[in-house]
C-alpha atoms as a PDB file:
ATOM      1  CA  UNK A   1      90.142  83.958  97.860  1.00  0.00           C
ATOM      2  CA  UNK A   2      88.316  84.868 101.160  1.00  0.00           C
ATOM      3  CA  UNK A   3      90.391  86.767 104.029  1.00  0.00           C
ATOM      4  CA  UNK A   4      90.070  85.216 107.033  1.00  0.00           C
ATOM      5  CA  UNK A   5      88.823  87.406 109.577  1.00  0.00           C
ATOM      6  CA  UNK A   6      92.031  88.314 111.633  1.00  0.00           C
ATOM      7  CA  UNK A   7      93.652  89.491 107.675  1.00  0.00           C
ATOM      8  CA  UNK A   8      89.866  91.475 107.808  1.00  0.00           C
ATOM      9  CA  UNK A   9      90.541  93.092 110.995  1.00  0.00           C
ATOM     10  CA  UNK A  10      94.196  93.990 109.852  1.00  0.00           C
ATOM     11  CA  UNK A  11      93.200  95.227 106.986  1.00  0.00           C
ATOM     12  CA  UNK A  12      90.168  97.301 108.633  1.00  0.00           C
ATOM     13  CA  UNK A  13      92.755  99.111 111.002  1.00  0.00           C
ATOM     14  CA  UNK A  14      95.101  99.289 108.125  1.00  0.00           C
ATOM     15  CA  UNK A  15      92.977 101.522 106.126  1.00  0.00           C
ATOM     16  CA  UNK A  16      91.588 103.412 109.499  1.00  0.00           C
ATOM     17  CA  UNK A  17      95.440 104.261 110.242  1.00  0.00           C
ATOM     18  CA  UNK A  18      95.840 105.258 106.502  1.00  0.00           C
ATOM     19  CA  UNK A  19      92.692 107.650 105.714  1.00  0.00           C
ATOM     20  CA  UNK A  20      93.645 109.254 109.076  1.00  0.00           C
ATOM     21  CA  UNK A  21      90.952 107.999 110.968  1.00  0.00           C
ATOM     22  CA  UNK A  22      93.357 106.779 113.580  1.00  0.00           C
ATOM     23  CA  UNK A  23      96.090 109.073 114.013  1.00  0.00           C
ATOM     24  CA  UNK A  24      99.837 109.115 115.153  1.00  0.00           C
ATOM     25  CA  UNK A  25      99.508 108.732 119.049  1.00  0.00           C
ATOM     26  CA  UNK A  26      95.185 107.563 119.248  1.00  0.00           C
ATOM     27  CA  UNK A  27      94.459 104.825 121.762  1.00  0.00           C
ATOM     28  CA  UNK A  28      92.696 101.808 120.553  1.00  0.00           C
ATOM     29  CA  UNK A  29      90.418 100.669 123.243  1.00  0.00           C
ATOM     30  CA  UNK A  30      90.530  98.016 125.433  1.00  0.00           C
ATOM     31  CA  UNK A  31      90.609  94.595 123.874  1.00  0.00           C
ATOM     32  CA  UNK A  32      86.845  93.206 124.903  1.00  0.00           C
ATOM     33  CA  UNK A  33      85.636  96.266 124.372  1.00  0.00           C
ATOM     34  CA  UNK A  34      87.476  96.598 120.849  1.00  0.00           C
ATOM     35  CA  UNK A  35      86.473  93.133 120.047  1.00  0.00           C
ATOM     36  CA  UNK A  36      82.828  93.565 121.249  1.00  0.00           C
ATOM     37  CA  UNK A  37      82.563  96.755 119.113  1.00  0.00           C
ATOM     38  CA  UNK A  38      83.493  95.513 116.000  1.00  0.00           C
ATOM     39  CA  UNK A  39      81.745  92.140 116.608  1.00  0.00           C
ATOM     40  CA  UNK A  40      84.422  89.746 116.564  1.00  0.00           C
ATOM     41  CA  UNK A  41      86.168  87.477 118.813  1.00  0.00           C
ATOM     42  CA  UNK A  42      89.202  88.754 120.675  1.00  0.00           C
ATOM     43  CA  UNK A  43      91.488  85.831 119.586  1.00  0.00           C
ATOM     44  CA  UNK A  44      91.036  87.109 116.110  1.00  0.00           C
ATOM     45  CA  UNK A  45      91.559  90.479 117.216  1.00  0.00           C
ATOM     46  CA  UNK A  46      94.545  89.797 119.615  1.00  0.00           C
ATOM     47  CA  UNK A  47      96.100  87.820 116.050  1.00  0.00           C
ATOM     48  CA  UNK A  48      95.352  90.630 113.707  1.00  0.00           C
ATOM     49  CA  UNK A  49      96.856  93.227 116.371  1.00  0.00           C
ATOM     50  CA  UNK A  50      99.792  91.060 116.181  1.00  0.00           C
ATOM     51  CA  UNK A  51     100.021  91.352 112.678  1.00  0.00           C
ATOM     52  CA  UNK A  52     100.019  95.350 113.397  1.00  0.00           C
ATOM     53  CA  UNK A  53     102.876  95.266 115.801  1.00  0.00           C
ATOM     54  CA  UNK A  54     105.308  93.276 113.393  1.00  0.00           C
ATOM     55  CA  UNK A  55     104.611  96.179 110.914  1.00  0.00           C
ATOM     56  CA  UNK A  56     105.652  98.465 113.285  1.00  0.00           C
ATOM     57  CA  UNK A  57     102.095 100.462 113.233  1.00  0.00           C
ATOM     58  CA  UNK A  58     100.674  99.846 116.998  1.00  0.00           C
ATOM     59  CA  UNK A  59     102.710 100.198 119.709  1.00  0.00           C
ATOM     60  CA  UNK A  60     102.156  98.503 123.113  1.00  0.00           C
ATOM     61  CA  UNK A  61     102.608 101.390 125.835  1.00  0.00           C
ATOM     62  CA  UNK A  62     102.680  99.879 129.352  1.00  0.00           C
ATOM     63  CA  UNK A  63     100.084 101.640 130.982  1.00  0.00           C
ATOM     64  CA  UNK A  64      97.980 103.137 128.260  1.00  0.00           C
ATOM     65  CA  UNK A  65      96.990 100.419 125.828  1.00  0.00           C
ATOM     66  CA  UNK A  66      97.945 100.250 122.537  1.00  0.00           C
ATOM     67  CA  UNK A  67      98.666 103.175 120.586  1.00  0.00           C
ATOM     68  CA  UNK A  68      98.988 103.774 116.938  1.00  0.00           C
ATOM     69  CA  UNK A  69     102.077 105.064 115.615  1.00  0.00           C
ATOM     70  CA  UNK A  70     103.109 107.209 113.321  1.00  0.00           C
ATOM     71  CA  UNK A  71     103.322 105.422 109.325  1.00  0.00           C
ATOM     72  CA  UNK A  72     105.429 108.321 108.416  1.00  0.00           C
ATOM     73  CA  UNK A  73     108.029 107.724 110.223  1.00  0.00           C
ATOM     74  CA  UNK A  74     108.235 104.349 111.267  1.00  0.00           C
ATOM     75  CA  UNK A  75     106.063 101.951 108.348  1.00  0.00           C
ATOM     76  CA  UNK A  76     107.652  99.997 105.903  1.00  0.00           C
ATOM     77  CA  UNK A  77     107.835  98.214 103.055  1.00  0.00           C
ATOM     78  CA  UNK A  78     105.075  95.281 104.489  1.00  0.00           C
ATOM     79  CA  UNK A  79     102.796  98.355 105.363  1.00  0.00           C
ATOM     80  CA  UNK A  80     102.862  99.423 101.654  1.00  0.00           C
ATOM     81  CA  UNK A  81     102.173  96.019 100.532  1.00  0.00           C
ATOM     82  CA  UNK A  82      99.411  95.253 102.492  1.00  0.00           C
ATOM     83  CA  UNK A  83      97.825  98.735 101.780  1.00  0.00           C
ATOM     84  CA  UNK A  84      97.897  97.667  97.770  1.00  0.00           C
ATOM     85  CA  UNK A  85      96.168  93.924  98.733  1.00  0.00           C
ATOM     86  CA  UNK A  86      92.939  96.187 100.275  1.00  0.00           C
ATOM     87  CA  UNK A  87      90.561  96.791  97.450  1.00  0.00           C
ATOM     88  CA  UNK A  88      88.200  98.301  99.780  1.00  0.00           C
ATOM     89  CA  UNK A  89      90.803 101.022 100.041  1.00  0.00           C
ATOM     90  CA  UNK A  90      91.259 103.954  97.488  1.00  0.00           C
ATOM     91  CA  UNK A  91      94.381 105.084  97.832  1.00  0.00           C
ATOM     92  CA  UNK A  92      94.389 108.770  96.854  1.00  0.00           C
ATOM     93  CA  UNK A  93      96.283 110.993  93.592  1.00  0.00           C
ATOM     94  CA  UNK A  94      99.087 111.789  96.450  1.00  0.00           C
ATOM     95  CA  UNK A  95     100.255 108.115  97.075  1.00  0.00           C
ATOM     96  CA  UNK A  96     100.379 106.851  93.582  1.00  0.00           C
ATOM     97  CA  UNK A  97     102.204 110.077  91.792  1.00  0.00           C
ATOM     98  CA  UNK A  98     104.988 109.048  94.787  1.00  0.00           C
ATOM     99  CA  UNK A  99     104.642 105.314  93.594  1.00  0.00           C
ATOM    100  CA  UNK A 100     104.930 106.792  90.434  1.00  0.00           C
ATOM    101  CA  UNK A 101     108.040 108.947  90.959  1.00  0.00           C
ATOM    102  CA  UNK A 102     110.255 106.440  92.885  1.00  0.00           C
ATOM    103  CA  UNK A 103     109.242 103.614  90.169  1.00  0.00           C
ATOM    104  CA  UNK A 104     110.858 106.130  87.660  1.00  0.00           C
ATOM    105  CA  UNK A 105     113.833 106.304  89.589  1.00  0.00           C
ATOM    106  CA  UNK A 106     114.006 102.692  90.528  1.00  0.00           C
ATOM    107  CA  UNK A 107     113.668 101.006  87.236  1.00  0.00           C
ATOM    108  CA  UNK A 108     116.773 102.911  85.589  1.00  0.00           C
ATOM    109  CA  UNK A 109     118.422 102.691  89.025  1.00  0.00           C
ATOM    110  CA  UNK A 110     118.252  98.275  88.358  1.00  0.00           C
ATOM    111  CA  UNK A 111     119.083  98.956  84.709  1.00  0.00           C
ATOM    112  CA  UNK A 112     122.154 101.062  86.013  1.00  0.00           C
ATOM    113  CA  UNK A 113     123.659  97.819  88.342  1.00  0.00           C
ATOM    114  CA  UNK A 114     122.654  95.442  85.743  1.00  0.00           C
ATOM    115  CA  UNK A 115     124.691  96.920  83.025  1.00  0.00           C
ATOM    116  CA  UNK A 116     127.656  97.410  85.545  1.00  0.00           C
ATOM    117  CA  UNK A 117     127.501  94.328  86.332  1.00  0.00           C
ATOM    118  CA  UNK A 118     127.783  93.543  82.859  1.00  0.00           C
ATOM    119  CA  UNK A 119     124.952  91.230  82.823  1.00  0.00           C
ATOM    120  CA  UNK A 120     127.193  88.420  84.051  1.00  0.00           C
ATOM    121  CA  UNK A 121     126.722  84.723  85.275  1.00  0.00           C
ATOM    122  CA  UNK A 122     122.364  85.288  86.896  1.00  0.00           C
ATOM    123  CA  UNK A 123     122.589  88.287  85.277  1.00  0.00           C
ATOM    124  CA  UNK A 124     122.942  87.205  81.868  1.00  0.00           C
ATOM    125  CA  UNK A 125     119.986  84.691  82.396  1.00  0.00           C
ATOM    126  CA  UNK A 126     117.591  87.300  83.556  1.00  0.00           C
ATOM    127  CA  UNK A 127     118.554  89.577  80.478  1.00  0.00           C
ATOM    128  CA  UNK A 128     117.612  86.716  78.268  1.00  0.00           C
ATOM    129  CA  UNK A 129     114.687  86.312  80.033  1.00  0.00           C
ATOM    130  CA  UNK A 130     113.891  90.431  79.883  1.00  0.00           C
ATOM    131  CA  UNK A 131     114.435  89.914  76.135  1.00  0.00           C
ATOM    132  CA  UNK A 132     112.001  86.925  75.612  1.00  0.00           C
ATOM    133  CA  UNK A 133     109.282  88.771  78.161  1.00  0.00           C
ATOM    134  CA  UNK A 134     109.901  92.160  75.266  1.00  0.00           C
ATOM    135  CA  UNK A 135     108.742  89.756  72.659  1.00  0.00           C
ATOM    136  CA  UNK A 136     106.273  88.203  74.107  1.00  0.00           C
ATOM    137  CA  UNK A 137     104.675  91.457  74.493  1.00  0.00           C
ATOM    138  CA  UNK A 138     104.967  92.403  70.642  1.00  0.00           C
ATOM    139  CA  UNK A 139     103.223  88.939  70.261  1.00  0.00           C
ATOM    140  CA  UNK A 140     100.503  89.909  72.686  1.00  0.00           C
ATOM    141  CA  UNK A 141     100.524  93.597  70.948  1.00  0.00           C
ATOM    142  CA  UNK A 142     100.018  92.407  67.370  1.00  0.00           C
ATOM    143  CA  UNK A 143      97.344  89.929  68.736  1.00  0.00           C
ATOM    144  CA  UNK A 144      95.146  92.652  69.972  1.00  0.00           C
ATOM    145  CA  UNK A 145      95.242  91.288  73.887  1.00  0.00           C
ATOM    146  CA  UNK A 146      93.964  93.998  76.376  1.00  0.00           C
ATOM    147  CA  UNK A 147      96.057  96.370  78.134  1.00  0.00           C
ATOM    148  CA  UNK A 148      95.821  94.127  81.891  1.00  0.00           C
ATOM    149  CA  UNK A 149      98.031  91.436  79.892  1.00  0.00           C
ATOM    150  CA  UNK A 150      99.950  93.734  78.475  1.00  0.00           C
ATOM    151  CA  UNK A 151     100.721  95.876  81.852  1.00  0.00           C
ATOM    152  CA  UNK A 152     101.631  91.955  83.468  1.00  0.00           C
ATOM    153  CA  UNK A 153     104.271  91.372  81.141  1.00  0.00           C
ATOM    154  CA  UNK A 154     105.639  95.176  81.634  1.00  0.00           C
ATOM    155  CA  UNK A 155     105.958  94.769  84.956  1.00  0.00           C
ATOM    156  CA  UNK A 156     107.328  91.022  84.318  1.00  0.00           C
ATOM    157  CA  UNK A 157     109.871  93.138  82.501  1.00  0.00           C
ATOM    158  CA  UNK A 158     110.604  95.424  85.365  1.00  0.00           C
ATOM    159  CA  UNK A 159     110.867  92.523  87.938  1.00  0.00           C
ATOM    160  CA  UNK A 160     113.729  91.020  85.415  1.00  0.00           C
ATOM    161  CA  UNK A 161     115.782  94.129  85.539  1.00  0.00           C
ATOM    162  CA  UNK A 162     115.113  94.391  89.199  1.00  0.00           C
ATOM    163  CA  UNK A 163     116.485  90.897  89.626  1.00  0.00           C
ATOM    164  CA  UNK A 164     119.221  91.256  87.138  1.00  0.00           C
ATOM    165  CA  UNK A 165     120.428  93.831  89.260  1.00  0.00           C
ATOM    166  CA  UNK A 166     121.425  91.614  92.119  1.00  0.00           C
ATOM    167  CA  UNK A 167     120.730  94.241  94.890  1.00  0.00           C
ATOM    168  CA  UNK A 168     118.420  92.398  97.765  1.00  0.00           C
ATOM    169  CA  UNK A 169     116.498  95.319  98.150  1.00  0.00           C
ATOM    170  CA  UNK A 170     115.573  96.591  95.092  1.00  0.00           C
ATOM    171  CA  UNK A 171     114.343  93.506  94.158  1.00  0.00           C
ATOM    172  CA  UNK A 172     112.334  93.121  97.981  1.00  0.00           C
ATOM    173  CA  UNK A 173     111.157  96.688  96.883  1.00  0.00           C
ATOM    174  CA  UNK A 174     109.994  95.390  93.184  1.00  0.00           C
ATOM    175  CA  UNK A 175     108.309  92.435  95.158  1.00  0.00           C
ATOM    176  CA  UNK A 176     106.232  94.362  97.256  1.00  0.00           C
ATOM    177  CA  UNK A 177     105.205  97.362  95.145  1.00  0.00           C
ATOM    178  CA  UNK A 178     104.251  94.808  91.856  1.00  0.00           C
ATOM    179  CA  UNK A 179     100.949  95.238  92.759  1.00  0.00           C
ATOM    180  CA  UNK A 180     100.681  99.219  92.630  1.00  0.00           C
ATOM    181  CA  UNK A 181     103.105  98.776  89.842  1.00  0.00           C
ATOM    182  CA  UNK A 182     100.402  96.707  87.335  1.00  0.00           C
ATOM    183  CA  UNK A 183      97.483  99.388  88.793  1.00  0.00           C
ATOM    184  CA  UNK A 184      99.589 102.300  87.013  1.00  0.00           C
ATOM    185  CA  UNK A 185     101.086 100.681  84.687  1.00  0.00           C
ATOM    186  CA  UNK A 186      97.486  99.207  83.188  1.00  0.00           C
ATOM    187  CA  UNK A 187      96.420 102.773  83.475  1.00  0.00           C
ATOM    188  CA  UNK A 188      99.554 104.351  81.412  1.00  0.00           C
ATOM    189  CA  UNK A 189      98.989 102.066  78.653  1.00  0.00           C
ATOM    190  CA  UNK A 190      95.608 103.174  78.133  1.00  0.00           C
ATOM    191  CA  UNK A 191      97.311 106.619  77.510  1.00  0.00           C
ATOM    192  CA  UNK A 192     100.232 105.670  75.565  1.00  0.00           C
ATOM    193  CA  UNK A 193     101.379 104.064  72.570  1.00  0.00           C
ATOM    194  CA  UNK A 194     102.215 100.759  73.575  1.00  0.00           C
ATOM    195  CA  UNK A 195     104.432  99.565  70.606  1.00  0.00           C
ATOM    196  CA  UNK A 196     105.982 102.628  70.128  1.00  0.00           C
ATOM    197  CA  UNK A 197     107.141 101.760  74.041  1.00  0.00           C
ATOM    198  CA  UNK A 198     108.415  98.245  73.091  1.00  0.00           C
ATOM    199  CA  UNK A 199     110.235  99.794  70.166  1.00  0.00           C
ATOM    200  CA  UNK A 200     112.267 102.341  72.592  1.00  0.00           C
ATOM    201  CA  UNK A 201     112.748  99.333  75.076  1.00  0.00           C
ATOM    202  CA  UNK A 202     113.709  96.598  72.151  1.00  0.00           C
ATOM    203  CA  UNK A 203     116.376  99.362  71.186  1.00  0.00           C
ATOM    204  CA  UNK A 204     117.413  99.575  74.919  1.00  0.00           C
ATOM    205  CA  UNK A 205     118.351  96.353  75.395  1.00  0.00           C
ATOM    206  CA  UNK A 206     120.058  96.007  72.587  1.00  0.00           C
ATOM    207  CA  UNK A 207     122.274  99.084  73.626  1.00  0.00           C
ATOM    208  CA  UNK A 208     122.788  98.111  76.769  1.00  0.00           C
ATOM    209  CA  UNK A 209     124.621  94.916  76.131  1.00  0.00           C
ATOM    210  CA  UNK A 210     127.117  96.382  73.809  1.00  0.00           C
ATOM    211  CA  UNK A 211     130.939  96.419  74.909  1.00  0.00           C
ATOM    212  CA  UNK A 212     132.174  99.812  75.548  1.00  0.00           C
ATOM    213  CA  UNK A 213     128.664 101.516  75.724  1.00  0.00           C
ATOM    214  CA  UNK A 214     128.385 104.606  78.490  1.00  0.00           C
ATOM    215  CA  UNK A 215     126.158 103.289  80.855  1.00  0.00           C
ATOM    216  CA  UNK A 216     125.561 106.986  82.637  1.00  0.00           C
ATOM    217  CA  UNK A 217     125.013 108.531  79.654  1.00  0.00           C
ATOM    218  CA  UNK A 218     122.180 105.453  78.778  1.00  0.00           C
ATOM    219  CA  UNK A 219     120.675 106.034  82.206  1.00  0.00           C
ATOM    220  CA  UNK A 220     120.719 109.535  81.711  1.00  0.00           C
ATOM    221  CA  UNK A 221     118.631 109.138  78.765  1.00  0.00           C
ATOM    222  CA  UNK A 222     116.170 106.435  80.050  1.00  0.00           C
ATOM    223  CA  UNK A 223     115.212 108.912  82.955  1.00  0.00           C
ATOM    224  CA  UNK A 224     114.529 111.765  80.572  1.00  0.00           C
ATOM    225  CA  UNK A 225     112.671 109.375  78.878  1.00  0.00           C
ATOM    226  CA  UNK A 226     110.440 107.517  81.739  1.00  0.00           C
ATOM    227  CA  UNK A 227     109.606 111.068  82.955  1.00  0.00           C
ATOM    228  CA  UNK A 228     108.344 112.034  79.246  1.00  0.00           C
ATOM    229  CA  UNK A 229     106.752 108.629  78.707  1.00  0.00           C
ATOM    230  CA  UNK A 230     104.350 108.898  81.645  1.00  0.00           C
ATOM    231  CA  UNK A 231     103.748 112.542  81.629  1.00  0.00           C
ATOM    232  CA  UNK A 232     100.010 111.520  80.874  1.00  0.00           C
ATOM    233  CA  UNK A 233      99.883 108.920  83.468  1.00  0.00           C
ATOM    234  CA  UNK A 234     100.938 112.273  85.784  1.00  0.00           C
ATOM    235  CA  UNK A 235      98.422 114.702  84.417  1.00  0.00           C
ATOM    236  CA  UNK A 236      95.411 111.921  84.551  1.00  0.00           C
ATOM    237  CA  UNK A 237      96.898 110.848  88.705  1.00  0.00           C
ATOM    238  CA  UNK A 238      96.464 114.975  89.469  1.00  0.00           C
ATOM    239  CA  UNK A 239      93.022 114.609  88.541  1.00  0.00           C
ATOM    240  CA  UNK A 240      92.213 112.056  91.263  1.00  0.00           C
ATOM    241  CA  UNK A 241      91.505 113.872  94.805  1.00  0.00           C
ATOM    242  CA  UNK A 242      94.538 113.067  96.712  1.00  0.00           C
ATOM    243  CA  UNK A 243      93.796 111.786  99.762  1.00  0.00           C
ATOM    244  CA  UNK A 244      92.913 107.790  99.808  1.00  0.00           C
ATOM    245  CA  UNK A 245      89.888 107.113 101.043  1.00  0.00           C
ATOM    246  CA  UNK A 246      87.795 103.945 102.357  1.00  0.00           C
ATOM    247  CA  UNK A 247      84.781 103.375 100.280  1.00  0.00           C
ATOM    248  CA  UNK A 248      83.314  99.792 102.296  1.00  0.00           C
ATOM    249  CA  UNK A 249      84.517  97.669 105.274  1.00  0.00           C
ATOM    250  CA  UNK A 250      87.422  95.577 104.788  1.00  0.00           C
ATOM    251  CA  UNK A 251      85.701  93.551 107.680  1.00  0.00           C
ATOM    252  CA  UNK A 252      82.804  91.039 105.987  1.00  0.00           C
ATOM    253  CA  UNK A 253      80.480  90.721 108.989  1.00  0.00           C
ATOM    254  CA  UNK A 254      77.639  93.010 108.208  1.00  0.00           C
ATOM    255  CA  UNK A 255      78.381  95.684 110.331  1.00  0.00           C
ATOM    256  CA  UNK A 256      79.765  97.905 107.287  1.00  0.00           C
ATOM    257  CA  UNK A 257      82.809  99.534 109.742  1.00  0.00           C
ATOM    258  CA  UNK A 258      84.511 102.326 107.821  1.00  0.00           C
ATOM    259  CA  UNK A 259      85.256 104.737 110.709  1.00  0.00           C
ATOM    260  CA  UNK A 260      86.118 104.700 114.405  1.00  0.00           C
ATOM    261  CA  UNK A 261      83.066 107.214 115.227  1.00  0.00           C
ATOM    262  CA  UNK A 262      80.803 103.965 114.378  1.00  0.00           C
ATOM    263  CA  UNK A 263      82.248 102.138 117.477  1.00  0.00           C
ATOM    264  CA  UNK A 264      81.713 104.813 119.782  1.00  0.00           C
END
């Protein structure tokens, strides 16, 4: 579906902000002149600018404009989202090994609640419904389906757990990383053994809803064995150059803006 053009514009300063190209403290200029330099109208402008400021990203300074601010210390989890939803943007070896590292604390971190919870009352419907999404993916295994169906239903798995878990904002978190989630998950399973996966998780489930089991001791284990499990996902991410980069405008009006130098 076609962005309309103040989502363009948000995403174009988006990506500026993220490569660097606007930095912590820079001072967007003027609004007619911004809008006339990137050859839109300044309503669209003035609504994707507003867009910015509920992310926290642009500041209004009285006196001097709008300035950016710094992502590092002040952009959350809508930031993040909106960066995956650019596929103008690349986003760099050094962002997705950090996806990667918090997703393989996060998924055993919803496992952990889950099973201290003791899969009760939601629970125990989402655990059914983690089960039935584990054998749907044998089904889709045997069947030969490619690994972008496959990575779906992983992630539908994770997104269960997540929920199971009934923690608000692990599962806000699993909302708005699914789509960096199904990017590296799609890439592990070209590197993996796929059943051999659903085998360990089959097993895990199965564990984890037996009376009297030692939940630490389980979580212990599934950490150990997430960080073993995408060990080649790791090696093949160090590979990439690390810093994200924009490769074409995010804004569709000919004018191919990837840089503030070209509005100078």
């Amino acid at each position: 579906m076609t962005k309309t053009l103040p989502d363009q514009l948000a995403d174009l300063i988006i990506s500026l902000i993220f490569i660097r190209d606007l930095k912590a403290g820079d001072q967007l200029p003027p609004e007619r002149k911004f809008a006339e330099r990137l050859g839109v109208d300044r309503t669209s402008l003035r609504m994707a600018l507003r867009t910015l400021g509920r992310m926290n990203i642009i500041h209004s300074v009285q006196g001097s404009g709008i300035r950016i601010g710094d992502i590092e210390q002040d952009a959350g989890l809508d930031f993040l989202d909106n960066l995956y939803r650019i596929p103008e943007l690349e986003l760099g070896g050094r962002l997705l090994i950090s996806g990667l590292e918090l997703f393989n604390q996060a998924v055993p971190m919803g496992m952990r609640l889950a099973m201290l919870r003791g899969f009760e009352t939601g629970s125990s419907v989402e655990y059914g419904r983690t089960a039935s999404l584990v054998q749907e993916m044998y089904a889709t295994v045997n069947n030969g389906v490619d690994n972008k169906i496959l990575a779906r239903l992983e992630v539908d798995v994770t997104d269960s757990l997540m929920a199971a878990s009934d923690n608000l904002v692990l599962k806000a978190s699993s909302t708005s990383s699914r789509r960096i989630r199904l990017l590296l998950t799609e890439k592990l399973f070209e590197l993996i053994d796929v059943k051999a996966h659903l085998n360990h998780q089959v097993k895990l489930l199965y564990t984890a809803r037996e009376e009297g089991v030692d939940v630490e001791l389980i979580i212990s284990n599934y950490l150990a064995y997430m960080a073993r499990l995408t060990q080649p996902l790791r090696q093949y991410l160090e590979t990439l150059p690390p810093e994200p980069r924009l490769i074409s405008s995010p804004l569709k009006n000919g004018l191919d803006i990837i840089s503030m130098s070209q509005l100078s």
